[in-house]
Protein backbone atom coordinates (compact mmCIF):
# COMPACT_ATOMS: atom_id res chain seq x y z
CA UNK A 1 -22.79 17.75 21.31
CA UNK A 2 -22.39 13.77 21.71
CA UNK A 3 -19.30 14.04 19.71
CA UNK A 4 -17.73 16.80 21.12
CA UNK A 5 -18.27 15.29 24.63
CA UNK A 6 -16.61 11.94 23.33
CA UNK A 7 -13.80 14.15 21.81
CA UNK A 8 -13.25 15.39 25.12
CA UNK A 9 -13.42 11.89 27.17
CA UNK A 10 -11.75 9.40 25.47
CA UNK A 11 -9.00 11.30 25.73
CA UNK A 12 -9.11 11.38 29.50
CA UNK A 13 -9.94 8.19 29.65
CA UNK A 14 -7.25 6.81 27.75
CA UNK A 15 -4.62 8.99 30.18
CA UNK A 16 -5.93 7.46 33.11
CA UNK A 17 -5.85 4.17 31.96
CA UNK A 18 -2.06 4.71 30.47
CA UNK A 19 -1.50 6.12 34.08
CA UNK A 20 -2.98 3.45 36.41
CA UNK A 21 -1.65 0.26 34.30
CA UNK A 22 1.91 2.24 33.62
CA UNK A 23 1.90 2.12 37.38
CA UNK A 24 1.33 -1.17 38.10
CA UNK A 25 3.36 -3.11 35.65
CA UNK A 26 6.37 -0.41 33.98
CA UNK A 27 6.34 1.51 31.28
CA UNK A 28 8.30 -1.02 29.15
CA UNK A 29 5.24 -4.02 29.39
CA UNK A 30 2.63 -1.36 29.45
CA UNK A 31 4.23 -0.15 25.56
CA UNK A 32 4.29 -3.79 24.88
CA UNK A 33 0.92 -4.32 25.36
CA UNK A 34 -0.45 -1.75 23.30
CA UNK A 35 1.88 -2.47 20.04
CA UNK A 36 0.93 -5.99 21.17
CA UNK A 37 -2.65 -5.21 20.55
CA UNK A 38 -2.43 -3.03 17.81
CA UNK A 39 -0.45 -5.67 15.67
CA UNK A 40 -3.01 -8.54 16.71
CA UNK A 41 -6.05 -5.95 15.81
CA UNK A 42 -4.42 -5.55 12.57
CA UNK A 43 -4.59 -9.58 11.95
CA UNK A 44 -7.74 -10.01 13.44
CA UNK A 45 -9.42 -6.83 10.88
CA UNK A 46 -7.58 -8.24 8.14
CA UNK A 47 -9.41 -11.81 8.60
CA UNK A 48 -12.83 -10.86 9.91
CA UNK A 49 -12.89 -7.84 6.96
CA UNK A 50 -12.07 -10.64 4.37
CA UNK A 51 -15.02 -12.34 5.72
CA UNK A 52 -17.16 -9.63 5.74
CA UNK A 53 -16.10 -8.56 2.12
CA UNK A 54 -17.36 -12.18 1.05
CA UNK A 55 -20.68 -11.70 2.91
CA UNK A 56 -21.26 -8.56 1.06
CA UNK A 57 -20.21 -9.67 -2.38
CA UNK A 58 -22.77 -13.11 -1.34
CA UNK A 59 -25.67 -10.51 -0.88
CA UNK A 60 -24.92 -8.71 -3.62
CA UNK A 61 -24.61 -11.80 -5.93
CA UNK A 62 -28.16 -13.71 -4.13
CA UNK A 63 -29.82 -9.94 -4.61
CA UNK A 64 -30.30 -9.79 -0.95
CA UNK A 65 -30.78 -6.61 1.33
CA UNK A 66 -27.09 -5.45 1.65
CA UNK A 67 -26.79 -3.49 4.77
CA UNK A 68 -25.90 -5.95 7.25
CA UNK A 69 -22.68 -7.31 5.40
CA UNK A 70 -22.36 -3.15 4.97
CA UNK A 71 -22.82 -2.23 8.46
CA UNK A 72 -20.54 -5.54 9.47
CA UNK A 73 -17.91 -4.16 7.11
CA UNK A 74 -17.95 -0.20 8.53
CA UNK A 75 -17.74 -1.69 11.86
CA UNK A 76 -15.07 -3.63 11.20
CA UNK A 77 -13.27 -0.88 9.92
CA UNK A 78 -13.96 1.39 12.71
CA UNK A 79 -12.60 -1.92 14.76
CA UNK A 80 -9.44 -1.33 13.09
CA UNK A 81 -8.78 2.54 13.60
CA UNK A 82 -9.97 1.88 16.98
CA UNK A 83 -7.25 -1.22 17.38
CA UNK A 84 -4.43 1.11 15.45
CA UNK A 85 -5.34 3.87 18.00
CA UNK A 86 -2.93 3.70 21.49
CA UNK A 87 -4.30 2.48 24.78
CA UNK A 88 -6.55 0.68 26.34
CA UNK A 89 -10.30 2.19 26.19
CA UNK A 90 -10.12 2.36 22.73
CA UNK A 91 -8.52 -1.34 22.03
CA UNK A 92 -11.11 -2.57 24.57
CA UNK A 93 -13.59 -1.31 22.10
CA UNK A 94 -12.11 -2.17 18.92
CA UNK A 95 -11.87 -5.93 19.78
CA UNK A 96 -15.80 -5.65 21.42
CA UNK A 97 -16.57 -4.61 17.66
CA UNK A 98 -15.09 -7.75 16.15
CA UNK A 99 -17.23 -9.98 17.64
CA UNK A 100 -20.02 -10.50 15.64
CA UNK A 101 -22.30 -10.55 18.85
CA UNK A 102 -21.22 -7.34 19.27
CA UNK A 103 -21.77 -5.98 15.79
CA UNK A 104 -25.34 -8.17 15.60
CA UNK A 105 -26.71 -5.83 18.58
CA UNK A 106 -25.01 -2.96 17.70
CA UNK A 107 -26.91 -3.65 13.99
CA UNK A 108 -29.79 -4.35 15.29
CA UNK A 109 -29.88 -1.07 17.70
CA UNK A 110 -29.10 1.23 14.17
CA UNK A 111 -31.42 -0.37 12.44
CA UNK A 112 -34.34 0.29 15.08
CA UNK A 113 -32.91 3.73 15.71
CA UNK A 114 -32.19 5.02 12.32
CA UNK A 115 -35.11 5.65 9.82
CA UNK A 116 -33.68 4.83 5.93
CA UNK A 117 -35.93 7.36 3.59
CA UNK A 118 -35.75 5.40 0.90
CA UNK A 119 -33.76 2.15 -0.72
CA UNK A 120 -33.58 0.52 -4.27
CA UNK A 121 -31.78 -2.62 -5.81
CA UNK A 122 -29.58 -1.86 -8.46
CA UNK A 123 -29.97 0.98 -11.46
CA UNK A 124 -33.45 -0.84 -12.92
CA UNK A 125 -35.41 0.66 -10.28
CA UNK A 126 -33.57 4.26 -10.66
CA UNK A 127 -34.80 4.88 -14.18
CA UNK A 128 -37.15 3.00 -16.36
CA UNK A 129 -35.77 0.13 -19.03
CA UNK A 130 -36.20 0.70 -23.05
CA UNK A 131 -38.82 -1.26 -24.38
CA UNK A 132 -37.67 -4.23 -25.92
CA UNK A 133 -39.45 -5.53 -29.46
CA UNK A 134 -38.67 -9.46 -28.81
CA UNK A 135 -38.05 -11.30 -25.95
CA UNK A 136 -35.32 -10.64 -23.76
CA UNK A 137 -31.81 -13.08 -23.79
CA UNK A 138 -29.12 -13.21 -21.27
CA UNK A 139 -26.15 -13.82 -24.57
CA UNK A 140 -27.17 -11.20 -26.35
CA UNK A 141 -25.76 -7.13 -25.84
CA UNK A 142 -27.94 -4.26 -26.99
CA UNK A 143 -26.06 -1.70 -28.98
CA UNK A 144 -25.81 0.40 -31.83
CA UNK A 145 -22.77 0.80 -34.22
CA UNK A 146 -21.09 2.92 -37.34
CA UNK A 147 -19.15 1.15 -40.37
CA UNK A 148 -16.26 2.95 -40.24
CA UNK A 149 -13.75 2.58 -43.24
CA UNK A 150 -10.09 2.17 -42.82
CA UNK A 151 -8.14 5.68 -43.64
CA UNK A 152 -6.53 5.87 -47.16
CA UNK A 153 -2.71 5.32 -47.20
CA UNK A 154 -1.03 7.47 -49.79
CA UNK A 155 0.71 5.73 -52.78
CA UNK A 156 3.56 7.19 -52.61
CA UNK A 157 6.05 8.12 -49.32
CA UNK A 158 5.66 11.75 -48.81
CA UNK A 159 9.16 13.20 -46.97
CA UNK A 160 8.15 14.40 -43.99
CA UNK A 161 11.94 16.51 -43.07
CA UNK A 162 12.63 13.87 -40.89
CA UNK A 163 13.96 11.07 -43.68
CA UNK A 164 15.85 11.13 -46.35
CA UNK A 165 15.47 10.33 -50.31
C-alpha cells in the first residue's frame, strides 16, 4: 500500500515542483538545473560508491559484519537513480542519501526496524570442513589427481582426403 501511495505522489509532487520553479525562473534555467544536478549526482555517486566499494571490500578482508558498507553501497545506488531521475523532490532526496549522516540514521533506523533471521561468515559455517589428518598450512592446496598419459601419435601420416601423397 506504502508503495503504491509513493507511486502515486512523487509523481505529483515532482509536477508541482516543475510547475512552481518553471514559473519563477523560465523553462530554459529550470532544464538547466535539473541536467545540472543529474550530471553532478552522477560525479558525486561515482566518488562516494568508490568509497563505499573500498569500505566493503575492508570488511570483508578484516572479517567484519558487512552490512553497513552493504547498506551504504544500496543507498548510494538508490542516490544515483534518484539523482538520474528529473526534478526536484527526487534530486532533493538523492543528494540527502549521499551524506553519510543521512545514510548513518537511515542505517541505523533499518537496522532497529528490520529483524535479520539468520547470518553467517563465509561458506565454513554453511557446511561442515573435512577432517584433516595433520595440521593445517596456509601454502599448501588440498586435492586429488589422475596420471594421465599423453595420447599415442601414429607412426606413420595417415591421409586424411584433405592432403596429398
Amino acid at each position: 500500500m506504502w508503495l503504491l501511495l509513493a507511486f502515486i505522489a512523487v509523481p505529483m509532487i515532482e509536477i508541482a515542483l516543475f510547475i512552481q520553479v518553471g514559473g519563477l525562473i523560465g523553462l530554459g534555467w529550470t532544464l538547466l538545473i535539473v541536467l545540472g544536478t543529474a550530471l553532478l549526482g552522477t560525479w558525486l555517486v561515482r566518488a562516494q560508491g568508490a568509497m563505499a566499494l573500498n569500505n566493503l571490500r575492508r570488511s570483508f578482508n578484516e572479517l567484519r559484519d558487512p552490512s553497513e558498507p552493504l547498506a551504504d553501497a544500496a543507498m548510494i545506488l538508490v542516490a544515483g537513480v534518484l539523482l538520474l531521475t528529473p526534478g526536484f523532490f527526487t534530486d532533493a532526496v538523492g543528494f540527502a542519501l549521499l551524506t553519510p549522516p543521512v545514510r548513518h540514521a537511515a542505517f541505523k533506523w533499518l537496522r532497529r526496524n528490520v529483524k535479520v533471521a539468520s547470518f553467517s561468515m563465509g561458506a565454513e559455517q554453511a557446511r561442515p570442513q573435512p577432517h584433516r589428518a595433520g595440521p593445517a598450512r596456509d601454502d599448501v592446496i588440498d586435492g586429488t589427481y589422475h596420471e594421465v598419459e599423453p595420447p599415442k601419435r601414429p607412426t606413420h601420416n595417415p591421409s586424411s582426403g584433405w592432403t596429398r601423397h
